[in-house]
C-alpha atoms as a PDB file:
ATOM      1  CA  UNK A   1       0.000   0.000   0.000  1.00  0.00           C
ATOM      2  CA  UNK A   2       1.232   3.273  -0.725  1.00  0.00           C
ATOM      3  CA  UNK A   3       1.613   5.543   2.153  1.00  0.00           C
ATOM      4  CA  UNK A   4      -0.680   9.090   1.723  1.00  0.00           C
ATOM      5  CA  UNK A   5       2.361  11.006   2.405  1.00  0.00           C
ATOM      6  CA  UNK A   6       4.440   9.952  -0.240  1.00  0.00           C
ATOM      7  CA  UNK A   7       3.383  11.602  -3.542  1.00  0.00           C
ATOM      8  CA  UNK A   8       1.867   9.718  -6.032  1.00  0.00           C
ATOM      9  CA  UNK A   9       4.025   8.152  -9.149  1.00  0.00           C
ATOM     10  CA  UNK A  10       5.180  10.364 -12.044  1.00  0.00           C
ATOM     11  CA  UNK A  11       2.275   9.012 -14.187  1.00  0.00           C
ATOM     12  CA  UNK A  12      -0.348  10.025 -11.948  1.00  0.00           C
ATOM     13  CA  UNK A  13       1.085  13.441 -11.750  1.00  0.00           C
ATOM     14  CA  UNK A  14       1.230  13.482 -15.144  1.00  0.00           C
ATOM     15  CA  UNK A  15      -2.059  12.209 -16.069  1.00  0.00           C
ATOM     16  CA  UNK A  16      -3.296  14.832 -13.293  1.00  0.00           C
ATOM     17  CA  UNK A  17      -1.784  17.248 -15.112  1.00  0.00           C
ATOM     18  CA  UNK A  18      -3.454  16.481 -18.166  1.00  0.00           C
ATOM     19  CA  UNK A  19      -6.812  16.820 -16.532  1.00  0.00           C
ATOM     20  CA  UNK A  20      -5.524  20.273 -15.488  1.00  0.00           C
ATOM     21  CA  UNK A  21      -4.721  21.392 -18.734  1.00  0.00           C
ATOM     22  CA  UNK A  22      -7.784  19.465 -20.364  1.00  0.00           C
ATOM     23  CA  UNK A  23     -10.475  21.018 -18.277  1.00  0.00           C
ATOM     24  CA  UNK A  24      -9.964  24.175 -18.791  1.00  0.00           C
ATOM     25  CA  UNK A  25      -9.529  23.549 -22.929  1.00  0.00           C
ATOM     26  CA  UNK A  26     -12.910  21.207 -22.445  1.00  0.00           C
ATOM     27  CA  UNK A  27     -14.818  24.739 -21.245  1.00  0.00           C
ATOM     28  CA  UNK A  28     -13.638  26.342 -23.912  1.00  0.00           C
ATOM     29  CA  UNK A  29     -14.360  24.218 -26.866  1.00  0.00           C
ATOM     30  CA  UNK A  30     -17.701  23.504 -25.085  1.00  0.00           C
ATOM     31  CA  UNK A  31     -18.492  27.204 -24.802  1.00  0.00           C
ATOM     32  CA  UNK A  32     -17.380  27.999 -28.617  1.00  0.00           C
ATOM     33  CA  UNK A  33     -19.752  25.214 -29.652  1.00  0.00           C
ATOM     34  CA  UNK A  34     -22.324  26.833 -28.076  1.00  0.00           C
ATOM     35  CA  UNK A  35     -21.432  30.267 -29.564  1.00  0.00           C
ATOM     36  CA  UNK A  36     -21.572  28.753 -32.949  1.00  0.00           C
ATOM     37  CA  UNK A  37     -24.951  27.016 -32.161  1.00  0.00           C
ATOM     38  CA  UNK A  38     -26.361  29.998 -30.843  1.00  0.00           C
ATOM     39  CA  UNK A  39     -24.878  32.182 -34.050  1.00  0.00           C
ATOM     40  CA  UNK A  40     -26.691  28.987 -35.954  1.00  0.00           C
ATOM     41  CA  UNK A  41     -29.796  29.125 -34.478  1.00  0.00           C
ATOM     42  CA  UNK A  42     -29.598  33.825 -35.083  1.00  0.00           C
ATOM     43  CA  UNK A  43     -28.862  32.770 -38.670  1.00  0.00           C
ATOM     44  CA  UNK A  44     -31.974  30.794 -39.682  1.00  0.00           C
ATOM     45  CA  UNK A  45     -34.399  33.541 -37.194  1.00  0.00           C
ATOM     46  CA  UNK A  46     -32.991  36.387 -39.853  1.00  0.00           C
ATOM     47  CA  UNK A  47     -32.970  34.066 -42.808  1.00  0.00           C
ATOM     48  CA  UNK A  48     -36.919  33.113 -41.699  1.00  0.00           C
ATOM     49  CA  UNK A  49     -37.207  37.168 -41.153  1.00  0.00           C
ATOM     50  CA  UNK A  50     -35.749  37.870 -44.492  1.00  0.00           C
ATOM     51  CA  UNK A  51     -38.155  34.965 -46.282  1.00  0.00           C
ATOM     52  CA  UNK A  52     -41.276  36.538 -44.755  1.00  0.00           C
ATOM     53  CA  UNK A  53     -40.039  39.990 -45.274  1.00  0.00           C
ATOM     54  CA  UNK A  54     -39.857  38.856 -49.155  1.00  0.00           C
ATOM     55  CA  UNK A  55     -43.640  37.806 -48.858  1.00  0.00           C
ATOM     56  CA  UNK A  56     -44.991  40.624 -47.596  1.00  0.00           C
ATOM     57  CA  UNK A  57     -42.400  43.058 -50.137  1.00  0.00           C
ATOM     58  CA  UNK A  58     -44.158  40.753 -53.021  1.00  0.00           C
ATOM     59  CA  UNK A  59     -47.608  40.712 -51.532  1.00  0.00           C
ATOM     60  CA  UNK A  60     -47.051  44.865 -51.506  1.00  0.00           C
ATOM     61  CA  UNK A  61     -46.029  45.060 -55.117  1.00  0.00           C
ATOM     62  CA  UNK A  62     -48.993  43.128 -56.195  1.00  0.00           C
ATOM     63  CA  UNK A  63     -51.294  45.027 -54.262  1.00  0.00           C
ATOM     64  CA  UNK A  64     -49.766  48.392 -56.013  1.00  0.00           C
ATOM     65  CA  UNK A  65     -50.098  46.617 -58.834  1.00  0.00           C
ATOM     66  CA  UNK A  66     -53.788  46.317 -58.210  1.00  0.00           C
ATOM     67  CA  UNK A  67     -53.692  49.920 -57.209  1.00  0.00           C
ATOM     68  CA  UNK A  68     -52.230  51.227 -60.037  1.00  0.00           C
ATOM     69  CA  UNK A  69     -55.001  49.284 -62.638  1.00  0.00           C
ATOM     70  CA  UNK A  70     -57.312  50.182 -60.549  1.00  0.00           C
ATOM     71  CA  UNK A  71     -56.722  54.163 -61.093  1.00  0.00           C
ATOM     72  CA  UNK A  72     -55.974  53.818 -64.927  1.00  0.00           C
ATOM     73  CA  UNK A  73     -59.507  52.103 -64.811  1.00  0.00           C
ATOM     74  CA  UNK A  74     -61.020  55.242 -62.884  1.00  0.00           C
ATOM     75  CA  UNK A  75     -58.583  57.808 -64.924  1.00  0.00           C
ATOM     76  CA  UNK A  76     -60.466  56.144 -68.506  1.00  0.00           C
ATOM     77  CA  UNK A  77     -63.837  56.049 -66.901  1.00  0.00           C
ATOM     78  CA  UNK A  78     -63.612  59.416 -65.969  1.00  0.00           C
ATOM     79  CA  UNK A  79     -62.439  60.653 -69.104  1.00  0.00           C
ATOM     80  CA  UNK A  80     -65.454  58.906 -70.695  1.00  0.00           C
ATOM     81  CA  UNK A  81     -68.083  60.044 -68.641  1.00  0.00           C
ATOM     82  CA  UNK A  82     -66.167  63.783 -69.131  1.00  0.00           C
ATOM     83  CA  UNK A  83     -66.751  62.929 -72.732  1.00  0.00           C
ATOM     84  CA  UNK A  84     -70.647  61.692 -72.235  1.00  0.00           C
ATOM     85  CA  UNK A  85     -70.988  65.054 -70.368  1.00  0.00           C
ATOM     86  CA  UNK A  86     -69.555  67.678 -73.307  1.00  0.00           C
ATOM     87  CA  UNK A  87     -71.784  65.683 -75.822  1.00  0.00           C
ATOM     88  CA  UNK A  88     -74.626  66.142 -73.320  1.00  0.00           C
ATOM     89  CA  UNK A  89     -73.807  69.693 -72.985  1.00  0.00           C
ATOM     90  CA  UNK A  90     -73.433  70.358 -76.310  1.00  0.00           C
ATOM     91  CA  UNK A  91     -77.251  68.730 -77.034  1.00  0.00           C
ATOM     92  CA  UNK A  92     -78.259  70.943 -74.473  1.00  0.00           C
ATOM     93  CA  UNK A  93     -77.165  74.048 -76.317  1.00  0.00           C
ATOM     94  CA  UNK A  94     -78.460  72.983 -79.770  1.00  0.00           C
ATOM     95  CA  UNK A  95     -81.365  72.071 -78.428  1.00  0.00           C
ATOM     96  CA  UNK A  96     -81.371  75.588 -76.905  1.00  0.00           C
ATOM     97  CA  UNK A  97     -80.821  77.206 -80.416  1.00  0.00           C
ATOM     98  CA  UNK A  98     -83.512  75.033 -81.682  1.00  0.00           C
ATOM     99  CA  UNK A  99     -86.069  76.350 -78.699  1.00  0.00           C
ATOM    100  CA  UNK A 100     -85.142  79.457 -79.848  1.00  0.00           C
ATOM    101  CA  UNK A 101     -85.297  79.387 -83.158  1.00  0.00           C
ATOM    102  CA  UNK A 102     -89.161  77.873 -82.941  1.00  0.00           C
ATOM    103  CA  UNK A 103     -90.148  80.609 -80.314  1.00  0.00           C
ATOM    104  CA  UNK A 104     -88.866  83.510 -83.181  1.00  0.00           C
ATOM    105  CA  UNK A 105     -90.769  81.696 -86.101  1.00  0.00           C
ATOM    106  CA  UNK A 106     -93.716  81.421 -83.665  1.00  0.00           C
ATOM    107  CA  UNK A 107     -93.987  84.912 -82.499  1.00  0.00           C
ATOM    108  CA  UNK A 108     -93.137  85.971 -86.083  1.00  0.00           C
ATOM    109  CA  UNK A 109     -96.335  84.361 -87.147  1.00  0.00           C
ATOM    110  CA  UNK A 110     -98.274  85.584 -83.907  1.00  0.00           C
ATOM    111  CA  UNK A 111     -96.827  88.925 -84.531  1.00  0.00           C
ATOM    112  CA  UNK A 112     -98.297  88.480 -88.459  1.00  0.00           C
ATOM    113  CA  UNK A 113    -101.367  87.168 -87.294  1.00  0.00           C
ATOM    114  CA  UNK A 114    -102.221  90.082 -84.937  1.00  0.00           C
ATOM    115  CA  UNK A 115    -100.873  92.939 -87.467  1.00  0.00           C
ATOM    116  CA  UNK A 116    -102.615  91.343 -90.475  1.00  0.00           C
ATOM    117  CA  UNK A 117    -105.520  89.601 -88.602  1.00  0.00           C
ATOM    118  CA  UNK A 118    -104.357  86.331 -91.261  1.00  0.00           C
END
């Protein structure tokens, strides 16, 4: 039996050094593995982030797509119904001259009819 008081053989020490020195490397490696999981792990969230921010960018482009038909349909409406409304305008004032034009032939022939009693 080995007395307690006698230090242990050289390859204890030795291998009791290498735990010494091992540990701490152990820690580290352990911890940068982590790191690299966590940096992992931040990658795919902002790759997910970026793949939904795509959606939504091309869910936004069709919808001003949408938009933008939408007021060229409304710009050529409008310009028809301005059209609709000068044509109806312009009846108006033809049929104007027209109104006119019957009231002086009729009170030409009233005025005829009272002066020469016809």
């Amino acid at each position: 039996q080995p007395d307690a008081r006698q230090p242990p053989p050289p390859q204890q020490q030795q291998h009791a050094q290498l735990q010494l020195v091992r540990a701490p490397q152990h820690a580290y490696y352990e911890s940068r593995e982590q790191a690299a999981t966590q940096v992992q792990e931040s990658i795919q969230q902002l790759s997910q982030l970026f793949n939904r921010l795509a959606e939504m960018v091309q869910q936004q482009g069709e919808l001003v797509e949408r938009i933008d038909a939408d007021v060229e349909a409304a710009e050529e409406f409008t310009n028809r119904g301005i059209e609709r409304l000068q044509r109806a305008a312009d009846g108006a004032r033809s049929n104007r001259m027209l109104m006119v034009k019957v009231a002086t032939v009729l009170a030409v022939f009233g005025v005829g009819f009272v002066l020469f009693g016809i």
